[in-house]
C-alpha atoms as a PDB file:
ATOM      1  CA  UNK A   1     158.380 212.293 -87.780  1.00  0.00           C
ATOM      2  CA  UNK A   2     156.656 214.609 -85.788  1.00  0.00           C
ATOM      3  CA  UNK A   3     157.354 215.867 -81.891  1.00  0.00           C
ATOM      4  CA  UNK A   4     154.170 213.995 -81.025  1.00  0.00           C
ATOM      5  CA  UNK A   5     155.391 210.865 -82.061  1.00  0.00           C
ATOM      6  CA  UNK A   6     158.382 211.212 -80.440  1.00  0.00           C
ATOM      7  CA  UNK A   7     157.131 211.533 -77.237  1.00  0.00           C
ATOM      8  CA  UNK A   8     155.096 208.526 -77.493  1.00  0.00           C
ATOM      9  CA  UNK A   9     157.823 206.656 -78.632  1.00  0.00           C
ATOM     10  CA  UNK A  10     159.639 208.102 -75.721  1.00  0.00           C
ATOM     11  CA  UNK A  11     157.493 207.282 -73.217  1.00  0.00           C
ATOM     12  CA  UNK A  12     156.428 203.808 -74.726  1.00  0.00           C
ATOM     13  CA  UNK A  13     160.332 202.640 -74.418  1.00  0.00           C
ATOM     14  CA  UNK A  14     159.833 204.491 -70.801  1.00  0.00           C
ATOM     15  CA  UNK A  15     157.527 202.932 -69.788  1.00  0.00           C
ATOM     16  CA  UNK A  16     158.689 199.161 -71.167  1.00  0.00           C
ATOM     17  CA  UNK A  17     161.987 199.816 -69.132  1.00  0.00           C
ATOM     18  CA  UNK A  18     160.281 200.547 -65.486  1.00  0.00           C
ATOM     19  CA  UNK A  19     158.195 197.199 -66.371  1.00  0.00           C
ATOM     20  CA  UNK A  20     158.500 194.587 -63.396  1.00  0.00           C
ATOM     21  CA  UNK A  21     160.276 191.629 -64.786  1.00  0.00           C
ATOM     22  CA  UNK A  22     157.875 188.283 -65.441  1.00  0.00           C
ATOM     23  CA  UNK A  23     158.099 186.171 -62.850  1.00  0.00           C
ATOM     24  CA  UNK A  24     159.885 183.222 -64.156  1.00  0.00           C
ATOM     25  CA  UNK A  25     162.831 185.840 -65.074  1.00  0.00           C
ATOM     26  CA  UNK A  26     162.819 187.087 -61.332  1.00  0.00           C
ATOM     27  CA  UNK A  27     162.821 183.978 -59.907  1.00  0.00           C
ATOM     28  CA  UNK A  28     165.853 182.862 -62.317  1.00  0.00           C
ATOM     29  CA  UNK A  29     167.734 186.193 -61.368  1.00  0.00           C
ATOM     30  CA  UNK A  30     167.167 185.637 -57.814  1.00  0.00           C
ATOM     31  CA  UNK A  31     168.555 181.789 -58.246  1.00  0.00           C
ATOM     32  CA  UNK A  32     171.528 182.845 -59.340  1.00  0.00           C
ATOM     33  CA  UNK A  33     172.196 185.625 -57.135  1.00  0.00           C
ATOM     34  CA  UNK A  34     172.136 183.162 -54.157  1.00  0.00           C
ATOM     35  CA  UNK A  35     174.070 180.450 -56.357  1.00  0.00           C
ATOM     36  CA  UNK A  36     176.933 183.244 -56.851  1.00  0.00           C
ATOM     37  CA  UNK A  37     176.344 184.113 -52.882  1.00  0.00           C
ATOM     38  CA  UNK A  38     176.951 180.558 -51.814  1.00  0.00           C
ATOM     39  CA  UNK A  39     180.145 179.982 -53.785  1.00  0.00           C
ATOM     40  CA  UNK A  40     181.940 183.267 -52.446  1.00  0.00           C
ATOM     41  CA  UNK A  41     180.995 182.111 -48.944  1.00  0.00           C
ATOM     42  CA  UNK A  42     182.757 178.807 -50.250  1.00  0.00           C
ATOM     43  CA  UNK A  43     185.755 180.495 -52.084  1.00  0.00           C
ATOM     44  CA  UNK A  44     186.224 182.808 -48.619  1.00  0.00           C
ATOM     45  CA  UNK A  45     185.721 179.897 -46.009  1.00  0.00           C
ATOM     46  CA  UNK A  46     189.630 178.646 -46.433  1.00  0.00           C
ATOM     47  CA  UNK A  47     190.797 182.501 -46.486  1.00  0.00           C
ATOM     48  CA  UNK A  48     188.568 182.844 -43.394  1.00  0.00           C
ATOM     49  CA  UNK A  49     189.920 179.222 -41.440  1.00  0.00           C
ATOM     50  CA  UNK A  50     193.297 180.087 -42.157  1.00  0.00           C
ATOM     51  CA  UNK A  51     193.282 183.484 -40.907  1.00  0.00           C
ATOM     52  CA  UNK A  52     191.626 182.188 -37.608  1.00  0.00           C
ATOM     53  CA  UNK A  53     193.754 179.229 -36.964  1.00  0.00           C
ATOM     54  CA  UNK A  54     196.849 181.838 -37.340  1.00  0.00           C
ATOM     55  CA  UNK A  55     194.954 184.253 -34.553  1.00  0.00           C
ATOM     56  CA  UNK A  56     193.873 181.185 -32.454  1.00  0.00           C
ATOM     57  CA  UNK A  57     197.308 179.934 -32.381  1.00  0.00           C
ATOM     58  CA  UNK A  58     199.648 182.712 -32.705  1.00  0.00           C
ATOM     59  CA  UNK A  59     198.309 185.789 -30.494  1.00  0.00           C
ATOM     60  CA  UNK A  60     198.379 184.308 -27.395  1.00  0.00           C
ATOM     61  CA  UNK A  61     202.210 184.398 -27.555  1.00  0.00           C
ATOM     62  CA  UNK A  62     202.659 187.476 -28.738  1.00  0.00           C
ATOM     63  CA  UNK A  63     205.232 189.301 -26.908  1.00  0.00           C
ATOM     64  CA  UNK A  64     206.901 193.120 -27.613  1.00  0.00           C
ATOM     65  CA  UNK A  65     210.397 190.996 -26.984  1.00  0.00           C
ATOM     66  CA  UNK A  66     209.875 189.100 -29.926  1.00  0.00           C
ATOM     67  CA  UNK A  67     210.292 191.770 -31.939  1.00  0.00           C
ATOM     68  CA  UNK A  68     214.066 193.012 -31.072  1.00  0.00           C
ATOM     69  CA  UNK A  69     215.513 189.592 -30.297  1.00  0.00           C
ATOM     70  CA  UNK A  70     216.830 187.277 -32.979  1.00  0.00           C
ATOM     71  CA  UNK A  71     216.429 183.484 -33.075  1.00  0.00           C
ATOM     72  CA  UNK A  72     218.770 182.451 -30.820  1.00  0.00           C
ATOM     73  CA  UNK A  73     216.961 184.483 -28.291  1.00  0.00           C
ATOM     74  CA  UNK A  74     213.880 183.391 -28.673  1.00  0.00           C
ATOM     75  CA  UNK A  75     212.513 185.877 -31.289  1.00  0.00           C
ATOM     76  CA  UNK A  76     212.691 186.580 -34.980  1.00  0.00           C
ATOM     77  CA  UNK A  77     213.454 190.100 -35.011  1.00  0.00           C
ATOM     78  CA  UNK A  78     216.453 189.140 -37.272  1.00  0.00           C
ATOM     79  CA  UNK A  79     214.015 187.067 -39.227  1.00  0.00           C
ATOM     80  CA  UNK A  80     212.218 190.367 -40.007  1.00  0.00           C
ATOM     81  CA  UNK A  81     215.080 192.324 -41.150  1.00  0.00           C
ATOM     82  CA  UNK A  82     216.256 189.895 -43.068  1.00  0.00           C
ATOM     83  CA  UNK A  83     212.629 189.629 -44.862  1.00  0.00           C
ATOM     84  CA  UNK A  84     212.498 193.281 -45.483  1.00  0.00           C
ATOM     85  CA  UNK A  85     216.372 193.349 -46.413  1.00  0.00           C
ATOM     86  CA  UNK A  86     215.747 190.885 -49.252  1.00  0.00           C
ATOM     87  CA  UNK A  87     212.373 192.918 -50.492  1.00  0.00           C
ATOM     88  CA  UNK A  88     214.612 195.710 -50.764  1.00  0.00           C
ATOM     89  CA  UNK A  89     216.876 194.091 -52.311  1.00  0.00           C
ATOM     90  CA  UNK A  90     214.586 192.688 -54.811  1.00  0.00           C
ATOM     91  CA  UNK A  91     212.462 196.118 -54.966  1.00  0.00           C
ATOM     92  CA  UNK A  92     215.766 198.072 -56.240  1.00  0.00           C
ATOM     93  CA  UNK A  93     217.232 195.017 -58.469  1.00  0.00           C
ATOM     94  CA  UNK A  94     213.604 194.949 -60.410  1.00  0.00           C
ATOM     95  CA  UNK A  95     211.527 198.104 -60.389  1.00  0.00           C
ATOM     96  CA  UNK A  96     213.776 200.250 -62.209  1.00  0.00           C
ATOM     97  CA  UNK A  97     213.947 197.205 -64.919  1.00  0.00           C
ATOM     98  CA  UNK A  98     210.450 195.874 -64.682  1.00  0.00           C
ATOM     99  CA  UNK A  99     209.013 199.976 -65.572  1.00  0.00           C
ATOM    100  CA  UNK A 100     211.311 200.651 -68.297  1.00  0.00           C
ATOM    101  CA  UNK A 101     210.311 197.632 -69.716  1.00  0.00           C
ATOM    102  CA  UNK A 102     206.775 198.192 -69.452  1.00  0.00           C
ATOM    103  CA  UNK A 103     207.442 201.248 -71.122  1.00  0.00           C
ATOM    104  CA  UNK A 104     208.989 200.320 -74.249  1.00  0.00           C
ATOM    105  CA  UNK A 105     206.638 197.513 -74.748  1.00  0.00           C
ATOM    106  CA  UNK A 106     203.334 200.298 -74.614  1.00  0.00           C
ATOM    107  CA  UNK A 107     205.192 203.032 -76.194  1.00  0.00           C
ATOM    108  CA  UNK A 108     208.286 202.586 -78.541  1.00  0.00           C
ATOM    109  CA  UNK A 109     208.416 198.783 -79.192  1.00  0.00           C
ATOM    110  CA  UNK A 110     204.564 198.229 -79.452  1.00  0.00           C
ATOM    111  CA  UNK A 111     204.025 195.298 -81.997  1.00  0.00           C
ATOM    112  CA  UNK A 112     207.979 194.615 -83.189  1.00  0.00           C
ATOM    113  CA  UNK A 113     209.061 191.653 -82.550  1.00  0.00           C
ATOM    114  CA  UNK A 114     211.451 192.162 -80.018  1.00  0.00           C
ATOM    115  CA  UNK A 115     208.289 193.564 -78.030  1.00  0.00           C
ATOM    116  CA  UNK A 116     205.979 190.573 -78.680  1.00  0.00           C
ATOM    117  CA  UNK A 117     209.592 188.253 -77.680  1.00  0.00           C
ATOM    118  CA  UNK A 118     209.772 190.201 -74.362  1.00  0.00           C
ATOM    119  CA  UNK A 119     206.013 189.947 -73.407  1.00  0.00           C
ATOM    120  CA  UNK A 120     205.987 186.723 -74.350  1.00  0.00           C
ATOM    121  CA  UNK A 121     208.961 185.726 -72.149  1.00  0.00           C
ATOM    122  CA  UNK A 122     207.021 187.947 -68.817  1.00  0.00           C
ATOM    123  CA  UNK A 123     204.206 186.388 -69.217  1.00  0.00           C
ATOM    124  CA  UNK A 124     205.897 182.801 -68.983  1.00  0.00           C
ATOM    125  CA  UNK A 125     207.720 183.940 -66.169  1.00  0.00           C
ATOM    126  CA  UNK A 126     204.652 185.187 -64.619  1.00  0.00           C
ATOM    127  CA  UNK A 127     203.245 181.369 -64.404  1.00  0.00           C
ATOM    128  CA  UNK A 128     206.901 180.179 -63.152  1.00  0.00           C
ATOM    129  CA  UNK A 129     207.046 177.935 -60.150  1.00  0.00           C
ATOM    130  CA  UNK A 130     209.344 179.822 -57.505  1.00  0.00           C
ATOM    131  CA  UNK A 131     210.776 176.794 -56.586  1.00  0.00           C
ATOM    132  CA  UNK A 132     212.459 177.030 -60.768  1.00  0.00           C
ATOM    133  CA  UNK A 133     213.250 180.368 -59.711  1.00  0.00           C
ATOM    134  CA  UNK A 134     214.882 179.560 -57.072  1.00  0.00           C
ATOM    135  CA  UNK A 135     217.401 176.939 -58.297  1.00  0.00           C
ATOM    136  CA  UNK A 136     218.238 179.566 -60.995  1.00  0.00           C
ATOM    137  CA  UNK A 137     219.216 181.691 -58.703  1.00  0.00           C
ATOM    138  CA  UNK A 138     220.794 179.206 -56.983  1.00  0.00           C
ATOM    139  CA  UNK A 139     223.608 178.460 -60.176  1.00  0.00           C
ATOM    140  CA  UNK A 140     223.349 182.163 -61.632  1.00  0.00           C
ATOM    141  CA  UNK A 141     224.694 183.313 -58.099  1.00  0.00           C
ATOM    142  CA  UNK A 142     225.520 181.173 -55.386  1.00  0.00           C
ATOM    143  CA  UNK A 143     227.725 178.966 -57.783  1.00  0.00           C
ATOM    144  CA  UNK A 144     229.476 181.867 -59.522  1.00  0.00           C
ATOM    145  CA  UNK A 145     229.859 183.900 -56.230  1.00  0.00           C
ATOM    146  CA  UNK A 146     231.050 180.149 -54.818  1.00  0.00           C
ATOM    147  CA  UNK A 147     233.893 180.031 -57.554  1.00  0.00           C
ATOM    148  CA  UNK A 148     235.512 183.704 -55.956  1.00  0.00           C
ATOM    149  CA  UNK A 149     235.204 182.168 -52.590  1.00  0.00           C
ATOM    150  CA  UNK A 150     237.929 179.446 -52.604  1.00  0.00           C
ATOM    151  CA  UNK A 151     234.817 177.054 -52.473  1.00  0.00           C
ATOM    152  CA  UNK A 152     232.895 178.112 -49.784  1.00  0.00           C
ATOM    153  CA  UNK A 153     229.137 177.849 -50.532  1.00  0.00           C
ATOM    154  CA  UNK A 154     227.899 182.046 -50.613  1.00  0.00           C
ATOM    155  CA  UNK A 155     224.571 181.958 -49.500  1.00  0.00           C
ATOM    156  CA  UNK A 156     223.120 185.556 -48.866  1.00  0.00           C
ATOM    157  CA  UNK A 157     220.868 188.150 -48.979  1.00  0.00           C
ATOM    158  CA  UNK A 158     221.808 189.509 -52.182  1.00  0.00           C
ATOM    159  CA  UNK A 159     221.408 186.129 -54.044  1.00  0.00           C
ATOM    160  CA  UNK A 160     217.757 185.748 -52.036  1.00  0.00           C
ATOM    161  CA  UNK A 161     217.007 189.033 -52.946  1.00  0.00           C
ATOM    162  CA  UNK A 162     217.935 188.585 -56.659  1.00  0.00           C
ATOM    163  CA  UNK A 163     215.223 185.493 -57.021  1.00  0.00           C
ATOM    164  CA  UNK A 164     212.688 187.694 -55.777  1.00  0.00           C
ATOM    165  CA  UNK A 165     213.743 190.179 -57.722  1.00  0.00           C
ATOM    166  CA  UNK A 166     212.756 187.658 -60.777  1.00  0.00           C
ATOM    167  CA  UNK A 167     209.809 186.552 -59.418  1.00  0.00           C
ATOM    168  CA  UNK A 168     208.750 190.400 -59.413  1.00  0.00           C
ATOM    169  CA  UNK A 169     209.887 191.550 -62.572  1.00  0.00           C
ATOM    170  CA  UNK A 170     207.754 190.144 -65.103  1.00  0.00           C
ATOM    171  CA  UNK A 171     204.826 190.967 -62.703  1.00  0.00           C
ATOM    172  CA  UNK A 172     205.805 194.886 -62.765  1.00  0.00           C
ATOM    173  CA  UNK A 173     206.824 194.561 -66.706  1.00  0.00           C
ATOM    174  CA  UNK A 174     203.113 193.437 -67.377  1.00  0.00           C
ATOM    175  CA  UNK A 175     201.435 195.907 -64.641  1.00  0.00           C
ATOM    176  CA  UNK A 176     202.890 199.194 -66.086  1.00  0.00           C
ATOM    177  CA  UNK A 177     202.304 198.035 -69.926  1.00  0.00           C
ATOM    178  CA  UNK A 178     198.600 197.265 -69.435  1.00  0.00           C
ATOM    179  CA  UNK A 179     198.473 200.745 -67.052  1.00  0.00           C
ATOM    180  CA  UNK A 180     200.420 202.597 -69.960  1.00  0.00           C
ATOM    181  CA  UNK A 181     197.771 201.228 -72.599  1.00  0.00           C
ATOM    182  CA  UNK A 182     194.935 202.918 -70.742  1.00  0.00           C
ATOM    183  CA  UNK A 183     195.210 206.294 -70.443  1.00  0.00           C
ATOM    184  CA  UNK A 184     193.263 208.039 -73.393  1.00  0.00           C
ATOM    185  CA  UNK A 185     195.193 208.307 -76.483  1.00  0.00           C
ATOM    186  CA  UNK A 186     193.901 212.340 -76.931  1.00  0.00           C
ATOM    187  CA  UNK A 187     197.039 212.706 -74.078  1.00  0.00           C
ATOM    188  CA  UNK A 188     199.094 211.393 -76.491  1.00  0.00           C
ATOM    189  CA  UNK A 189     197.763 213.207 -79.450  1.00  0.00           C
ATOM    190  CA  UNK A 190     198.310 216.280 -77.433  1.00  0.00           C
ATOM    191  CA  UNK A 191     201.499 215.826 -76.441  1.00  0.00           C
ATOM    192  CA  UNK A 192     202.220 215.487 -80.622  1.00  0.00           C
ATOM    193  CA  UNK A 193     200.184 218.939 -80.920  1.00  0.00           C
ATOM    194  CA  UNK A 194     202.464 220.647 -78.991  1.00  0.00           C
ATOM    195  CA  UNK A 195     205.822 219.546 -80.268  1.00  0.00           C
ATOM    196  CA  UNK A 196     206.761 216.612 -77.910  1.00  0.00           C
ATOM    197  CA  UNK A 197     208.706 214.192 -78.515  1.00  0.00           C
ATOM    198  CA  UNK A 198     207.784 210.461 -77.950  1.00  0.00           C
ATOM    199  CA  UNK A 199     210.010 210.480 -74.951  1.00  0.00           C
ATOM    200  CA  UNK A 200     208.924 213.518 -73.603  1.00  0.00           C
ATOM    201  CA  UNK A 201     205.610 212.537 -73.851  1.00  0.00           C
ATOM    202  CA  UNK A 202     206.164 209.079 -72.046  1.00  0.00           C
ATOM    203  CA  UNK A 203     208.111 211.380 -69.127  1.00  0.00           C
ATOM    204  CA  UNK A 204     205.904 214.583 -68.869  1.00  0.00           C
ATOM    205  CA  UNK A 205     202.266 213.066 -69.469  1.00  0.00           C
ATOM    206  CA  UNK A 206     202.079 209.223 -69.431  1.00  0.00           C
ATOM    207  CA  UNK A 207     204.539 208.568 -66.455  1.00  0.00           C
ATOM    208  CA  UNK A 208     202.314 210.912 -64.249  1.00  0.00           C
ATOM    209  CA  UNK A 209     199.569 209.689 -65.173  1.00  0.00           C
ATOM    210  CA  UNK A 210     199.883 206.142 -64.422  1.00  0.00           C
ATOM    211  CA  UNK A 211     201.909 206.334 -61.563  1.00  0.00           C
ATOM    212  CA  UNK A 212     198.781 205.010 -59.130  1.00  0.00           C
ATOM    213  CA  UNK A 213     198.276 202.040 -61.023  1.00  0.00           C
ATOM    214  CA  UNK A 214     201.614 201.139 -61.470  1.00  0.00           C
ATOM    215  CA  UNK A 215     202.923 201.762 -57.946  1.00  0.00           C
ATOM    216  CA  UNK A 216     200.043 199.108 -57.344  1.00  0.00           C
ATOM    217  CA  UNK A 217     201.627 196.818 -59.055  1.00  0.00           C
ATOM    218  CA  UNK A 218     204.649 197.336 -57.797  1.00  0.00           C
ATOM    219  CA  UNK A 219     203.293 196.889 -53.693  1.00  0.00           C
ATOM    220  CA  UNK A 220     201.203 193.709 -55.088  1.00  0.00           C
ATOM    221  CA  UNK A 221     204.597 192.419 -56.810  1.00  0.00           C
ATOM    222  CA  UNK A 222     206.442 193.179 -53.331  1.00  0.00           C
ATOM    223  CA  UNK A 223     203.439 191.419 -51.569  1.00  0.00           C
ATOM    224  CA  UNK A 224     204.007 188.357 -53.409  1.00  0.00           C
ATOM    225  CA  UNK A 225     207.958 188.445 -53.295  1.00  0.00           C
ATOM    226  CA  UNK A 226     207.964 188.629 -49.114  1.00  0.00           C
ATOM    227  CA  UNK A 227     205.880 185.415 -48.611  1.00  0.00           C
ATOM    228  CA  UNK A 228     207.599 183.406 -50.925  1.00  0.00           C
ATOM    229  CA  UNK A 229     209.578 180.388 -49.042  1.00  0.00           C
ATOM    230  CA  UNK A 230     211.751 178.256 -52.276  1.00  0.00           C
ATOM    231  CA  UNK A 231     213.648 180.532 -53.528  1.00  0.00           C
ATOM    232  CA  UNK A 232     215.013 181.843 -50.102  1.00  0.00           C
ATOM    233  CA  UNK A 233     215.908 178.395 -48.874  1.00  0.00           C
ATOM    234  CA  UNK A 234     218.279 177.884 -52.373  1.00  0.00           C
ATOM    235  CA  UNK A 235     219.933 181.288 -51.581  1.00  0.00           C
ATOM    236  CA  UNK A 236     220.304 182.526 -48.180  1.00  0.00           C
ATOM    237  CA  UNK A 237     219.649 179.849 -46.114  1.00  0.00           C
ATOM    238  CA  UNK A 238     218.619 180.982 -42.759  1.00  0.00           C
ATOM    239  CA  UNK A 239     220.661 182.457 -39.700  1.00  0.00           C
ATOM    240  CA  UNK A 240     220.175 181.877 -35.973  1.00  0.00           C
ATOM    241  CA  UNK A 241     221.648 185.224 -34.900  1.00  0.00           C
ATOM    242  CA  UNK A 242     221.453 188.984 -36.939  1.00  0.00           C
ATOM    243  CA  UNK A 243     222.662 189.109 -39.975  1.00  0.00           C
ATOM    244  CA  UNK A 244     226.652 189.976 -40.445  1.00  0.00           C
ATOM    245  CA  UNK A 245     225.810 192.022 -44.274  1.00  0.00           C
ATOM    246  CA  UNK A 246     223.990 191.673 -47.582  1.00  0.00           C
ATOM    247  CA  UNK A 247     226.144 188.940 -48.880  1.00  0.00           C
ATOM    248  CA  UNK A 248     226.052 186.762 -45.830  1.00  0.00           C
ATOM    249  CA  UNK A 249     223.499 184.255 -44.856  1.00  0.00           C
ATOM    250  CA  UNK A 250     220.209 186.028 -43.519  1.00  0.00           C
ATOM    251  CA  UNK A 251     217.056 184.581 -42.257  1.00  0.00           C
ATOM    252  CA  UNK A 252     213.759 185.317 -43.038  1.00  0.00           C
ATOM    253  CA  UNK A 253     210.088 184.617 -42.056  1.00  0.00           C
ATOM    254  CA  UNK A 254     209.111 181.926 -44.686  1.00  0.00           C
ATOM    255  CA  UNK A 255     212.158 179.772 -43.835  1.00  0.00           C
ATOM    256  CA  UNK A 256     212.061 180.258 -40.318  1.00  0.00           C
ATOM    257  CA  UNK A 257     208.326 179.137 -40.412  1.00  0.00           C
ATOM    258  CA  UNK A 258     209.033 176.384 -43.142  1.00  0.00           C
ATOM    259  CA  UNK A 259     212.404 175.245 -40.867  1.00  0.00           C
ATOM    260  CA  UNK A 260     210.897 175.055 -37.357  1.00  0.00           C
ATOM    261  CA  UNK A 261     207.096 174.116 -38.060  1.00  0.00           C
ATOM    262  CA  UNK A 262     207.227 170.455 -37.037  1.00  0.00           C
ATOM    263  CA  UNK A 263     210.425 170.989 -34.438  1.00  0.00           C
ATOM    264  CA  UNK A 264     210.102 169.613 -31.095  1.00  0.00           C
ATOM    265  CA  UNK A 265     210.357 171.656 -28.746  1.00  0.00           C
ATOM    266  CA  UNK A 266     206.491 173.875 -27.991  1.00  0.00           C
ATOM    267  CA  UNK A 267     208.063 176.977 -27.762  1.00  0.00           C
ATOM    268  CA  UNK A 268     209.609 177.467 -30.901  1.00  0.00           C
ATOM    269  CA  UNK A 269     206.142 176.042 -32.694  1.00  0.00           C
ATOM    270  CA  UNK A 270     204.479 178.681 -30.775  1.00  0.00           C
ATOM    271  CA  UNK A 271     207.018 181.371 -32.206  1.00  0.00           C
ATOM    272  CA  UNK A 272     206.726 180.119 -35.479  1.00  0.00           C
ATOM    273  CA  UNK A 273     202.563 180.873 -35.115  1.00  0.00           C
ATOM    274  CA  UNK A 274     203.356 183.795 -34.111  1.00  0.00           C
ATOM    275  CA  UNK A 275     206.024 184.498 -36.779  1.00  0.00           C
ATOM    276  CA  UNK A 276     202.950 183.800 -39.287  1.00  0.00           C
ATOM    277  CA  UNK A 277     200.863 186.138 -37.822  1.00  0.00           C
ATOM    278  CA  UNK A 278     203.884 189.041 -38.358  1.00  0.00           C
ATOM    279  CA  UNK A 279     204.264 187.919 -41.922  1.00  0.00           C
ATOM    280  CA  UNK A 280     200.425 187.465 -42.807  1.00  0.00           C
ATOM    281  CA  UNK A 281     200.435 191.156 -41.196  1.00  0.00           C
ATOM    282  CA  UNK A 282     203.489 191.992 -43.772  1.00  0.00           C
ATOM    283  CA  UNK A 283     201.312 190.674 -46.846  1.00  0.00           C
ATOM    284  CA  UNK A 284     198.481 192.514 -45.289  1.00  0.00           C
ATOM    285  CA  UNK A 285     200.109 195.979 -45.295  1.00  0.00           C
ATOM    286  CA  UNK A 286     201.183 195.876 -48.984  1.00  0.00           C
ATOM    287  CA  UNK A 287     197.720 194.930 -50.317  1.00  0.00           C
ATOM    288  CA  UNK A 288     196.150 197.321 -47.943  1.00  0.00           C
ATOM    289  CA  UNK A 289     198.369 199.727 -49.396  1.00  0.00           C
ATOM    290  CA  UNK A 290     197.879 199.169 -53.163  1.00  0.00           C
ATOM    291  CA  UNK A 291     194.358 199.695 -52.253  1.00  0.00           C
ATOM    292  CA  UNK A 292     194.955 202.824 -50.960  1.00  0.00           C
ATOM    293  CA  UNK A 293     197.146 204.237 -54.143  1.00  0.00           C
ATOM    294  CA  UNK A 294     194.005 203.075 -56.108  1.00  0.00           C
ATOM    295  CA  UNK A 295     191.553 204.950 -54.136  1.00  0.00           C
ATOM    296  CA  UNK A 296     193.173 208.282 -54.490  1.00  0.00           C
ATOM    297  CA  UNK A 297     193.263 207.510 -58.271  1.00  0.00           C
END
């Protein structure tokens, strides 16, 4: 075929593509560009109520005191502590476990059938109610801790922080295998051309390079672990006053706001709006923050 044809072949297919669209295929297009419009105004309007109703009702009241006196006093500052206490808690108890996990399932166990056993078992835990999670929790350390106690019930921080410490696993194990399965295999390949090993490649060149994506998983796991309310109320209870240590009862901002919701007295409904707003902001901060590690990726 000749250059000549060519370019009139070129500029026939040119020319098709900067064709208008009929109009019965604009119209359609259109249609359902304002069908998918209305339905995200839909899907945002309960985000958007919420977050209102939580401004209306819990700004008004608050106060710079709230936020260094505990319950008793008439703040939640303890409540706060105890939150990020737990997280911690959770955050050290899973992270380590969740990542190495991820990476045996991307890079040494890969199809075996120990691999396929453990990603079938975090994804099932994934869909968990925390509620389950909770009450497991509940026997695999309140009841055992309870036995070297002479009886006495051991509701804590540790045990709290050890159900969210489940709930967060399986969502870090999952993160850093699908962030491990992404980066180009010519890394890997390159790695091999140079003598690494299999672990040395995992710690000099994959590691590194999917460190953004899976510290946003971990900060979206730790988002989800500090507004959850079950599990906390099956292991550390909730304290008036601060908290005495990590294996004593501790309060936190879902049970204080699940506890003291429907009490009678206005004041402490009006610290519990207020208490919302605090851990709304808490939520907030984490996703804001994944966002951010994603952006400088």
């Amino acid at each position: 075929m000749s250059s000549y044809q060519k370019s009139n072949e070129n500029e026939s297919v040119a020319a098709e593509l900067c064709t208008p669209l009929p109009h019965r295929r604009q119209l359609f297009s259109n249609g359902m560009n304002s069908v998918a419009l209305i339905f995200s105004l839909l899907a945002l309007l309960p985000l958007i109520s919420l977050v209102w109703e939580i401004l209306l009702r819990g700004l008004p009241n608050l106060k710079l005191e709230l936020f260094y006196s505990s319950f008793i006093d008439g703040g939640f500052a303890n409540a706060i502590i105890g939150t990020i206490t737990m997280v911690a808690i959770a955050s050290v108890l899973s992270v380590p476990c969740g990542v190495m996990t991820g990476i045996f399932l991307a890079e040494f166990g890969q199809q075996s059938s120990a691999a396929r056993l453990v990603r079938f078992i975090a994804t099932i835990l994934t869909g968990v109610p925390s509620i389950v999670v909770g009450v497991f929790a509940y026997g695999a350390v309140v009841l055992t801790t309870t036995q070297w106690t002479n009886g006495q019930y051991s509701f804590s921080a540790f045990a709290g922080g050890f159900a969210l410490g489940v709930i967060m696993l399986p969502v870090i194990t999952l993160t850093t295998e699908e962030v491990l399965k992404l980066i180009p295999k010519p890394l890997r390949l390159a790695s091999a051309a140079l003598g690494g090993t299999t672990f040395q490649t995992t710690s000099r060149v994959l590691l590194p390079a999917g460190i953004p994506g899976i510290t946003t998983g971990i900060l979206l796991a730790v988002a989800r672990a500090a507004g959850e309310t079950a599990p906390l109320i099956f292991t550390a209870l909730f304290s008036f006053y601060w908290s005495e240590g990590i294996f004593k009862e501790t309060a936190s901002l879902p049970v204080l706001i699940f506890n003291f919701f429907t009490d009678d007295d206005p004041k402490i409904v009006e610290l519990v709006w207020t208490a919302s707003i605090v851990l709304v902001g808490l939520v907030l901060f984490f996703n804001l923050l994944s966002r951010i590690v994603t952006r400088r990726k």
